[in-house]
Protein backbone atom coordinates (compact mmCIF):
# COMPACT_ATOMS: atom_id res chain seq x y z
CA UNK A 1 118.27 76.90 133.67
CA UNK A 2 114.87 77.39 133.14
CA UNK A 3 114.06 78.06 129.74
CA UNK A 4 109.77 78.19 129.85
CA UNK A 5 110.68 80.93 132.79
CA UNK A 6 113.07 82.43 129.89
CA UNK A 7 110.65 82.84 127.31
CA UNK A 8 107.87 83.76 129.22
CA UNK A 9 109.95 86.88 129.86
CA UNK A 10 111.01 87.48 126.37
CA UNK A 11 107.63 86.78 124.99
CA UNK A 12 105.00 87.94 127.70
CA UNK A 13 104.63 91.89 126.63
CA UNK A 14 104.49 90.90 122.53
CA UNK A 15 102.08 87.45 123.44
CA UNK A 16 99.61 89.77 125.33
CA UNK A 17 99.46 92.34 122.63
CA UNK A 18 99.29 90.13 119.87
CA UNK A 19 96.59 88.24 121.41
CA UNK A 20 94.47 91.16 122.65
CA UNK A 21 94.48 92.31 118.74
CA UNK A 22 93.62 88.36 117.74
CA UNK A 23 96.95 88.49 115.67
CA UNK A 24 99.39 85.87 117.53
CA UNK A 25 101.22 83.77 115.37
CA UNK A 26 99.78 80.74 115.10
CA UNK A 27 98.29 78.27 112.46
CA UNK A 28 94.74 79.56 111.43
CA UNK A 29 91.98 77.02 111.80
CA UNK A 30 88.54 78.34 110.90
CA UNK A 31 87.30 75.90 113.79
CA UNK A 32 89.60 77.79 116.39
CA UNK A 33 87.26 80.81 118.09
CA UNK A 34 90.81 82.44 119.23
CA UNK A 35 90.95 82.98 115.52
CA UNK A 36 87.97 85.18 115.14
CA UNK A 37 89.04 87.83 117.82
CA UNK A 38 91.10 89.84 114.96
CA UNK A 39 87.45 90.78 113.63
CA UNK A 40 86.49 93.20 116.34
CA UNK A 41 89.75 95.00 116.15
CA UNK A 42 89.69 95.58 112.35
CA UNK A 43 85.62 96.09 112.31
CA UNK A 44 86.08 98.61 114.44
CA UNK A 45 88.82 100.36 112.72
CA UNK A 46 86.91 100.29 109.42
CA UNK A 47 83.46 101.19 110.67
CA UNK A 48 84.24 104.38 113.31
CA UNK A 49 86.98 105.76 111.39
CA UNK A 50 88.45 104.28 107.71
CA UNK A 51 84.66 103.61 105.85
CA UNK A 52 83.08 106.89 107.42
CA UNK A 53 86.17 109.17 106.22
CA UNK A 54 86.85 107.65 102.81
CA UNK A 55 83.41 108.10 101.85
CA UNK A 56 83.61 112.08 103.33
CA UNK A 57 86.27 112.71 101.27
CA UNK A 58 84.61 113.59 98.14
CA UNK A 59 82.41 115.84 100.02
CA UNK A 60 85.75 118.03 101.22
CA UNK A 61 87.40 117.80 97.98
CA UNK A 62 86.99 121.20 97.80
CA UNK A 63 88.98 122.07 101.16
CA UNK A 64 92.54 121.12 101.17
CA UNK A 65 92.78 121.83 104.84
CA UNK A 66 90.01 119.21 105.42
CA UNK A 67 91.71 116.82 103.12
CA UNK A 68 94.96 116.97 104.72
CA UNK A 69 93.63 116.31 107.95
CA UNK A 70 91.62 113.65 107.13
CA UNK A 71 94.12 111.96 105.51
CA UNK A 72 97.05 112.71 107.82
CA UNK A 73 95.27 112.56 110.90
CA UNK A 74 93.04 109.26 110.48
CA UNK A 75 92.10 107.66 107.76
CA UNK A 76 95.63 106.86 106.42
CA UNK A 77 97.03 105.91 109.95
CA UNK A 78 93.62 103.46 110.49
CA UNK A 79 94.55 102.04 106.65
CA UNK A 80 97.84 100.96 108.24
CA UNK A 81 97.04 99.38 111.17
CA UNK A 82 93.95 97.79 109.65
CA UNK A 83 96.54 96.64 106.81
CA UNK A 84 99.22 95.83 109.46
CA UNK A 85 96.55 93.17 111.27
CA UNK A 86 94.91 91.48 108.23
CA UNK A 87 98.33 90.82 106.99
CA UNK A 88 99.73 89.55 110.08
CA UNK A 89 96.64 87.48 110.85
CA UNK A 90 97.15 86.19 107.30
CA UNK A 91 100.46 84.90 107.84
CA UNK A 92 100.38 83.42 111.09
CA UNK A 93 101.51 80.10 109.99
CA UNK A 94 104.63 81.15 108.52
CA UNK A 95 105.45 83.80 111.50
CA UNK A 96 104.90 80.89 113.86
CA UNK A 97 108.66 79.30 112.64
CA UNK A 98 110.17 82.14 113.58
CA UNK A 99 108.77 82.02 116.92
CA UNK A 100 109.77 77.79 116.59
CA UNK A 101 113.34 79.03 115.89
CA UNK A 102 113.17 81.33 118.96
CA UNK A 103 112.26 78.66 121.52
CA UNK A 104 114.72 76.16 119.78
CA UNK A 105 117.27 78.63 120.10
CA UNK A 106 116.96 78.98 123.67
CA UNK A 107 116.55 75.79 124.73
CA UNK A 108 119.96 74.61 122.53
CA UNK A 109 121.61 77.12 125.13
CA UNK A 110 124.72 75.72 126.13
CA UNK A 111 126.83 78.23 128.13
CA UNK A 112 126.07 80.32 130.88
CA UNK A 113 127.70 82.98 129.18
CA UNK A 114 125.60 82.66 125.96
CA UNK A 115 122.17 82.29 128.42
CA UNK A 116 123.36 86.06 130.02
CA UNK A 117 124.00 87.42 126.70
CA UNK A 118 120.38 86.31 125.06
CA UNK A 119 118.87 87.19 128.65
CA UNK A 120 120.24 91.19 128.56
CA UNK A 121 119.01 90.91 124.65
CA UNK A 122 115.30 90.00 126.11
CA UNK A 123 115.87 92.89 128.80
CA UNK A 124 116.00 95.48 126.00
CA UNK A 125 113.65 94.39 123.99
CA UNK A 126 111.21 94.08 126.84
CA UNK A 127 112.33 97.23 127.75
CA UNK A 128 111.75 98.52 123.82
CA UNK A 129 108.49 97.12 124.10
CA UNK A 130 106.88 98.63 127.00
CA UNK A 131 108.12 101.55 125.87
CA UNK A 132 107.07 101.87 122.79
CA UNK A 133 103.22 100.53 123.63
CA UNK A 134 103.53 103.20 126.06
CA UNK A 135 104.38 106.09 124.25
CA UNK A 136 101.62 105.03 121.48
CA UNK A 137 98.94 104.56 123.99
CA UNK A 138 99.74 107.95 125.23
CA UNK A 139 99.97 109.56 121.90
CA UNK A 140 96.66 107.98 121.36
CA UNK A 141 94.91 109.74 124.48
CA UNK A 142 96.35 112.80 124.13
CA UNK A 143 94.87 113.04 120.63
CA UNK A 144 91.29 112.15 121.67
CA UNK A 145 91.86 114.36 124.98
CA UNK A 146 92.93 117.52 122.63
CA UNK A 147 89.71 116.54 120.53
CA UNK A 148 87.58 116.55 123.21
CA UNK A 149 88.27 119.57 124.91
CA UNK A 150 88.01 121.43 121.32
CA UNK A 151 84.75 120.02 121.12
CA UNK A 152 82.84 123.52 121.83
CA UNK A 153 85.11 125.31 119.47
CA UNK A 154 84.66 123.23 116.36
CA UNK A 155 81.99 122.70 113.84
CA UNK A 156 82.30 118.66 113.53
CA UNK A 157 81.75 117.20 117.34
CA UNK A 158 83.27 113.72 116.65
CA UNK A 159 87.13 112.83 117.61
CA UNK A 160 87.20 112.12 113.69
CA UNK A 161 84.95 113.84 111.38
CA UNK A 162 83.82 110.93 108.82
CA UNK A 163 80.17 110.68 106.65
CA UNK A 164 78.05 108.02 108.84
CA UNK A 165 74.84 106.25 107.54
CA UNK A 166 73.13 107.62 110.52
CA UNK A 167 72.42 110.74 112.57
CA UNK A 168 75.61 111.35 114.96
CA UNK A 169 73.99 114.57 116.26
CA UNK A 170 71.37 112.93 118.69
CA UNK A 171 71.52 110.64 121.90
CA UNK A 172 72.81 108.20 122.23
CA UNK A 173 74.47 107.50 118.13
CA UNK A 174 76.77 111.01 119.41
CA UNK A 175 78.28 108.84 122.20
CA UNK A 176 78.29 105.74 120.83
CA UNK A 177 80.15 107.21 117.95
CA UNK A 178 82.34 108.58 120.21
CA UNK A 179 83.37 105.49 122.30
CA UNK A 180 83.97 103.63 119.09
CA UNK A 181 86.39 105.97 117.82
CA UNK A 182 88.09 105.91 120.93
CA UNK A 183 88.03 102.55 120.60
CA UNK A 184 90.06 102.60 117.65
CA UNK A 185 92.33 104.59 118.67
CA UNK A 186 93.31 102.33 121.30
CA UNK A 187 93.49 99.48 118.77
CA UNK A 188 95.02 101.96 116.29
CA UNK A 189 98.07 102.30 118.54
CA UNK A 190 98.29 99.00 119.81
CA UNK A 191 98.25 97.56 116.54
CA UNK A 192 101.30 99.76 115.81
CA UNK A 193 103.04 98.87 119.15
CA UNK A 194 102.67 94.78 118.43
CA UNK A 195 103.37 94.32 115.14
CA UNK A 196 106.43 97.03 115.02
CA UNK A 197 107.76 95.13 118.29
CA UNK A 198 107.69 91.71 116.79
CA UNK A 199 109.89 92.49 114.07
CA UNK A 200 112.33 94.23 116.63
CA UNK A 201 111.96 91.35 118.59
CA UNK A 202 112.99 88.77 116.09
CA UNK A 203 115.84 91.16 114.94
CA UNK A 204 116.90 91.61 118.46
CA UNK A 205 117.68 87.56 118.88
CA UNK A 206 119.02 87.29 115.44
CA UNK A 207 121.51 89.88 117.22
CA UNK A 208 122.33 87.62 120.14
CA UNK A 209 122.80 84.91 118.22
CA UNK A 210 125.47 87.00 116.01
CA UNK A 211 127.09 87.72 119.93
CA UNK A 212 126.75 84.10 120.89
CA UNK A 213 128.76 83.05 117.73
CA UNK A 214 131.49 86.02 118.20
CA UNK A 215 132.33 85.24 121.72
CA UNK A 216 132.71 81.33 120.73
CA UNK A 217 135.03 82.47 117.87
CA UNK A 218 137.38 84.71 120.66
CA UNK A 219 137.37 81.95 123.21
CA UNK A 220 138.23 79.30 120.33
CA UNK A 221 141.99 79.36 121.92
CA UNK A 222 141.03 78.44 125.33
CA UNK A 223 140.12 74.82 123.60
CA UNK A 224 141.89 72.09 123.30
CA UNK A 225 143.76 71.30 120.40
CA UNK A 226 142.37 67.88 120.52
CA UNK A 227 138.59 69.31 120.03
CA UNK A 228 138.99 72.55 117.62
CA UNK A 229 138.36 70.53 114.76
CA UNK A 230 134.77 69.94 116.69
CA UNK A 231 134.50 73.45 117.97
CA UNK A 232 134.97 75.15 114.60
CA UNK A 233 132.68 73.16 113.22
CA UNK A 234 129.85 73.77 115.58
CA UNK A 235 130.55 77.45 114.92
CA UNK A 236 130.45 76.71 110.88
CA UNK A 237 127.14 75.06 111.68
CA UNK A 238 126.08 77.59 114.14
CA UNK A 239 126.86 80.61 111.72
CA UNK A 240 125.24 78.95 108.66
CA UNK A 241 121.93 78.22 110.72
CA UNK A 242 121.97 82.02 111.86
CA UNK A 243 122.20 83.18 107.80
CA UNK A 244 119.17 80.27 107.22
CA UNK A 245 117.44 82.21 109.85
CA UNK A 246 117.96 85.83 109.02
CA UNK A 247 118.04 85.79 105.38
CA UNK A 248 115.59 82.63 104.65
CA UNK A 249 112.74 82.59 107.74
CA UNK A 250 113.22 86.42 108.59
CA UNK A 251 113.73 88.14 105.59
CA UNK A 252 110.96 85.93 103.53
CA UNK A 253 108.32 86.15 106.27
CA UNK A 254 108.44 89.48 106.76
CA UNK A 255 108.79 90.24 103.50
CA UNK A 256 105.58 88.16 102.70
CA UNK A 257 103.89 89.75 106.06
CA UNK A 258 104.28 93.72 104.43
CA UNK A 259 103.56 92.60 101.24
CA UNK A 260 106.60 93.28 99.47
CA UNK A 261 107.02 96.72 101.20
CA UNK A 262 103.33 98.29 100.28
CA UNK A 263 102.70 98.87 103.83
CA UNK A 264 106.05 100.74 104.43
CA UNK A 265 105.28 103.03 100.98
CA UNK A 266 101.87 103.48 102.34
CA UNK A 267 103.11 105.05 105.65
CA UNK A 268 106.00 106.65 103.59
CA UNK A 269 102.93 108.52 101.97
CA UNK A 270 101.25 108.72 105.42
CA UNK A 271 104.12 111.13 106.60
CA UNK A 272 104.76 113.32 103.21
CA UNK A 273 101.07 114.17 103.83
CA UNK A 274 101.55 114.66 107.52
């Protein structure tokens, strides 16, 4: 049984896009350069596409059309993901236990049964995962692609039309402008993919562990009278450490991470507008 060889398949698809967007849990130390990658992410975000179209949106006030799609189209999906990073980056100390529980979880393994069962949960999830990072990244291109092409047929030129400090109508701000905003697109939607994959992740194992516990309890009469006593009392245990975890490490962190729901009402608003 190779647990390292375990977790590196759980964990591999939601390490690498945590750590590409500088937000893997971990305890933040402001000597620690890993810490500082989260900046070029959330710069980028703010300066190509949030800033520039918050401060345009007094100059369309008068356009509902314009307002809507700056809203629905950008600036409030940016807001989120830029919200979605700082947050997570904030609380990378306390979203580090639940990745603590994780390992200790797997390595306490002690059936093969239970290892298959936690193994096929990691399948799906990986499986979730790729998926979903996928279908974001594609969403993502398809956008700027459609934007592109429109490009002769529209009156703004830019992916996302925003107020800039500079002149985005001459070489080369026009196509620097443009790479960064495709840029952030590409953060945009993996920002969505890692964080919304975490939190399936952890509810995923808090799953198998809720398997793991009901297989024990049908299998309790193939033990021996002499050691139920022992046996139900490892599943007492096992059942009030899975509660600790879901209702005191899960709940609270995540809980703590969104900010007591303000980023799900803020991307409740996101789709009313959209």
């Amino acid at each position: 049984m190779n647990v390292q060889r375990d977790l590196n398949y759980l964990l591999s698809w939601n390490r690498h896009l945590m750590m590409y967007m500088g937000i893997w849990p971990e305890e933040r130390k402001w000597n620690r350069p890993s810490n500082y990658i989260v900046l070029g992410p959330v710069l980028t975000m703010l300066c190509f596409v949030c800033i520039p179209q918050t401060i345009n949106l007094p100059f369309i006030a008068y356009d509902l059309n314009l307002v809507v799609e700056n809203l629905s189209m950008g600036n409030m999906t940016f807001t989120i993901s830029v919200l979605k990073t700082i947050i997570f980056w904030m609380n990378g100390k306390s979203l580090k236990s639940l990745f603590m529980c994780v390992t200790e979880d797997w390595a306490t393994t002690e059936t093969k049964s239970e290892r298959e069962t936690m193994l096929n949960i990691a399948k799906i999830n990986r499986k979730i995962t790729i998926s979903c990072t996928l279908v974001c990244e594609t969403v993502g291109l398809s956008f700027v692609l459609l934007r592109l092409v429109t490009i002769p047929y529209r009156d703004d030129k830019l992916i996302y039309r925003g107020y800039f400090f500079y002149n985005t109508t001459v070489s080369p701000n026009f196509e620097l402008t443009q790479i960064g905003q495709v840029v952030a697109v590409m953060y945009v939607a993996i920002t969505y993919a890692a964080v919304d994959n975490f939190i399936v992740l952890l509810v995923l194992h808090a799953c198998g562990q809720l398997l793991n516990l009901k297989d024990n309890l049908r299998n309790l009469h193939l033990v021996a009278s002499k050691d139920i006593q022992l046996t139900l009392e490892k599943i007492v245990e096992k059942h009030n450490y899975i509660a600790w975890f879901v209702l005191n490490e899960l709940v609270t962190s995540i809980l703590s991470a969104v900010s007591r729901n303000f980023i799900l009402k803020v991307q409740r608003v996101n789709c009313v507008i959209f």
